[in-house]
Protein backbone atom coordinates (compact mmCIF):
# COMPACT_ATOMS: atom_id res chain seq x y z
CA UNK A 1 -45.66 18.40 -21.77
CA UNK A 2 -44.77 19.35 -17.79
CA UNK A 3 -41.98 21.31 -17.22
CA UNK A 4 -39.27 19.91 -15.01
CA UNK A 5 -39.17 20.17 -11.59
CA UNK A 6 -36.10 20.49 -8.92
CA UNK A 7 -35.74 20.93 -5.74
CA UNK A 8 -33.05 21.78 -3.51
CA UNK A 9 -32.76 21.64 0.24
CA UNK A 10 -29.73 22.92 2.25
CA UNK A 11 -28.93 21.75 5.64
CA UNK A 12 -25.83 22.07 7.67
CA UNK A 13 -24.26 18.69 9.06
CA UNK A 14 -23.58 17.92 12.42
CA UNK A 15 -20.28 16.91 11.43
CA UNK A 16 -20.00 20.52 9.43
CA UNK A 17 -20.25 20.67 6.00
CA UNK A 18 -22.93 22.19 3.78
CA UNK A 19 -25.46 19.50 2.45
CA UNK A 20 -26.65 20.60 -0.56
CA UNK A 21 -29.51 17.56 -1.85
CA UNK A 22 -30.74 17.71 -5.33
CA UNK A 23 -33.73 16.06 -6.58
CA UNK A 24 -35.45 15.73 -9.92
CA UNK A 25 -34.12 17.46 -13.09
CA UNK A 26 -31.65 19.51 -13.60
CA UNK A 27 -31.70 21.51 -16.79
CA UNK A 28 -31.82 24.80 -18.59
CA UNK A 29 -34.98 25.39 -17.15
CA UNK A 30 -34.14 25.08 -13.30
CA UNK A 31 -30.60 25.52 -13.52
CA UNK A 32 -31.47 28.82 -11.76
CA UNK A 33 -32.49 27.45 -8.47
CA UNK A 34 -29.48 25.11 -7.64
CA UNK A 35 -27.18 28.37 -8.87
CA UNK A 36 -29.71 30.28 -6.35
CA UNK A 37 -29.16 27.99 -3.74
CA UNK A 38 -25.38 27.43 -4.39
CA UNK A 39 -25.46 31.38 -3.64
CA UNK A 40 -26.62 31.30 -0.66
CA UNK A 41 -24.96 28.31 0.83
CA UNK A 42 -22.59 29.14 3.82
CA UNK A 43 -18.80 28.86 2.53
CA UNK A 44 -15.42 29.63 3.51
CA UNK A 45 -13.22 29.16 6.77
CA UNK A 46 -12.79 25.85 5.62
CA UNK A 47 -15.90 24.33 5.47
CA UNK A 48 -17.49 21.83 3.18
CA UNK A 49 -19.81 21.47 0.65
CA UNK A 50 -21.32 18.46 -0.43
CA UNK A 51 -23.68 18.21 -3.57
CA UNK A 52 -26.27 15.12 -3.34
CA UNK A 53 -27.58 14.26 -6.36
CA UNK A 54 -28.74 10.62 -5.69
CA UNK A 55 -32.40 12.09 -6.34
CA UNK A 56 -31.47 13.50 -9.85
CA UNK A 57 -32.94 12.11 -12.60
CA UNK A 58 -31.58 14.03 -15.44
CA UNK A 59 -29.15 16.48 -15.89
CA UNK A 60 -27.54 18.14 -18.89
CA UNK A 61 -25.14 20.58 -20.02
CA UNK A 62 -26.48 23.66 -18.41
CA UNK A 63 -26.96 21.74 -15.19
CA UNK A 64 -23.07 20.79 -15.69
CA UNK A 65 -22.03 24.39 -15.76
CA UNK A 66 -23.43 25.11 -12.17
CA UNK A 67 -21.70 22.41 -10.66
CA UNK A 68 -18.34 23.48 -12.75
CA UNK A 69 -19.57 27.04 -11.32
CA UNK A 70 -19.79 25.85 -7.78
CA UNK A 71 -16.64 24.30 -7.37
CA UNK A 72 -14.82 27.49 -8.23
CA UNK A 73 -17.10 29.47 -6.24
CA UNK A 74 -16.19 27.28 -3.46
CA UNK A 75 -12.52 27.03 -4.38
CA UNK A 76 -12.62 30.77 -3.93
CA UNK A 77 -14.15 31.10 -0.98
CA UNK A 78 -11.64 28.19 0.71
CA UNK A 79 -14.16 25.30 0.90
CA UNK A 80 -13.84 21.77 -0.62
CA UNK A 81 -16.28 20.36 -2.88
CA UNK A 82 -17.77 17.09 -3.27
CA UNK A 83 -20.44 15.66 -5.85
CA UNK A 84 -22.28 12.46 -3.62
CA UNK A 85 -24.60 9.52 -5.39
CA UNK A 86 -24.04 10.54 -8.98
CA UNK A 87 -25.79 8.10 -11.19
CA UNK A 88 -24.05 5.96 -13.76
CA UNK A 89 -24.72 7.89 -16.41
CA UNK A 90 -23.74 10.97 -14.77
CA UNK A 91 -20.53 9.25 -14.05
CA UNK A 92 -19.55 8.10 -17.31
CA UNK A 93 -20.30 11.84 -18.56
CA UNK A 94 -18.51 13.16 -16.33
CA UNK A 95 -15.49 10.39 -16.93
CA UNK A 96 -15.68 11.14 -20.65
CA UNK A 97 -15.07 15.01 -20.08
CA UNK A 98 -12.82 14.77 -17.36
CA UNK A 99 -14.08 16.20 -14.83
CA UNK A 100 -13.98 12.98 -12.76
CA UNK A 101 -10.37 14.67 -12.13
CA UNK A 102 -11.49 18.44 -11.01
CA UNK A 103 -14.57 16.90 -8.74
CA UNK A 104 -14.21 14.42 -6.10
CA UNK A 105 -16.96 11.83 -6.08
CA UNK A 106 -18.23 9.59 -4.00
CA UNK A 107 -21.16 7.06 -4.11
CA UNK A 108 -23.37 8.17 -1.53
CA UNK A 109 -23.53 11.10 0.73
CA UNK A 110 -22.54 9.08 4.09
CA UNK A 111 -19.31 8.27 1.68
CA UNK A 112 -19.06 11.47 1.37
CA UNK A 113 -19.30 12.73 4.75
CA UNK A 114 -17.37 10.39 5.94
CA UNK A 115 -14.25 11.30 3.71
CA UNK A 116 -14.24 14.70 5.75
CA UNK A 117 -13.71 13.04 8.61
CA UNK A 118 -10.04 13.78 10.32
């Protein structure tokens, strides 16, 4: 059995905001990098952060947590937070718990980006 691979890039937008993209599987086992990365991403004075996870292919509770873990990081720090190409099954998960109402969503990350324009 391989172990599950992730990998997250960071760049910043021209428009701005933090791109966070996401591909692969997110799990107990490399949880720790998107938390890494979410550490290091620039936040605050109002800027952005958008998560793409069009490339994930699985993702369960403890992948969950860092994204509930992220948003109040950047709550604290004054940034928004968005969650870009979730997959259906992602969605509905995150429908059944609720959280559709504490994360905004959007289908892809130019629907996403383009929600933070003025």
């Amino acid at each position: 059995m391989t172990e599950p691979t992730l990998t997250v890039e960071q760049q910043i937008h021209q428009a701005g905001p933090v791109v966070l993209t996401v591909t692969g599987e997110l799990d107990h086992h490399t949880a720790p990098q998107l938390s890494q990365a979410l550490d290091h991403a620039p936040l605050g004075d109002g800027r952005a952060l958008v998560i793409d996870l069009s490339g994930l292919a699985y993702c369960d509770s403890t992948g969950i947590t860092v994204l509930v873990t992220a948003y109040h990081r950047a709550q604290s720090a004054g940034s928004s937070l968005s969650l870009a190409g979730l997959s259906h099954d992602l969605t509905r998960v995150f429908q059944t718990v609720g959280l559709d109402q504490v994360f905004t969503l959007h289908p892809g990350l130019d629907d996403a980006l383009a929600a933070l324009r003025p």
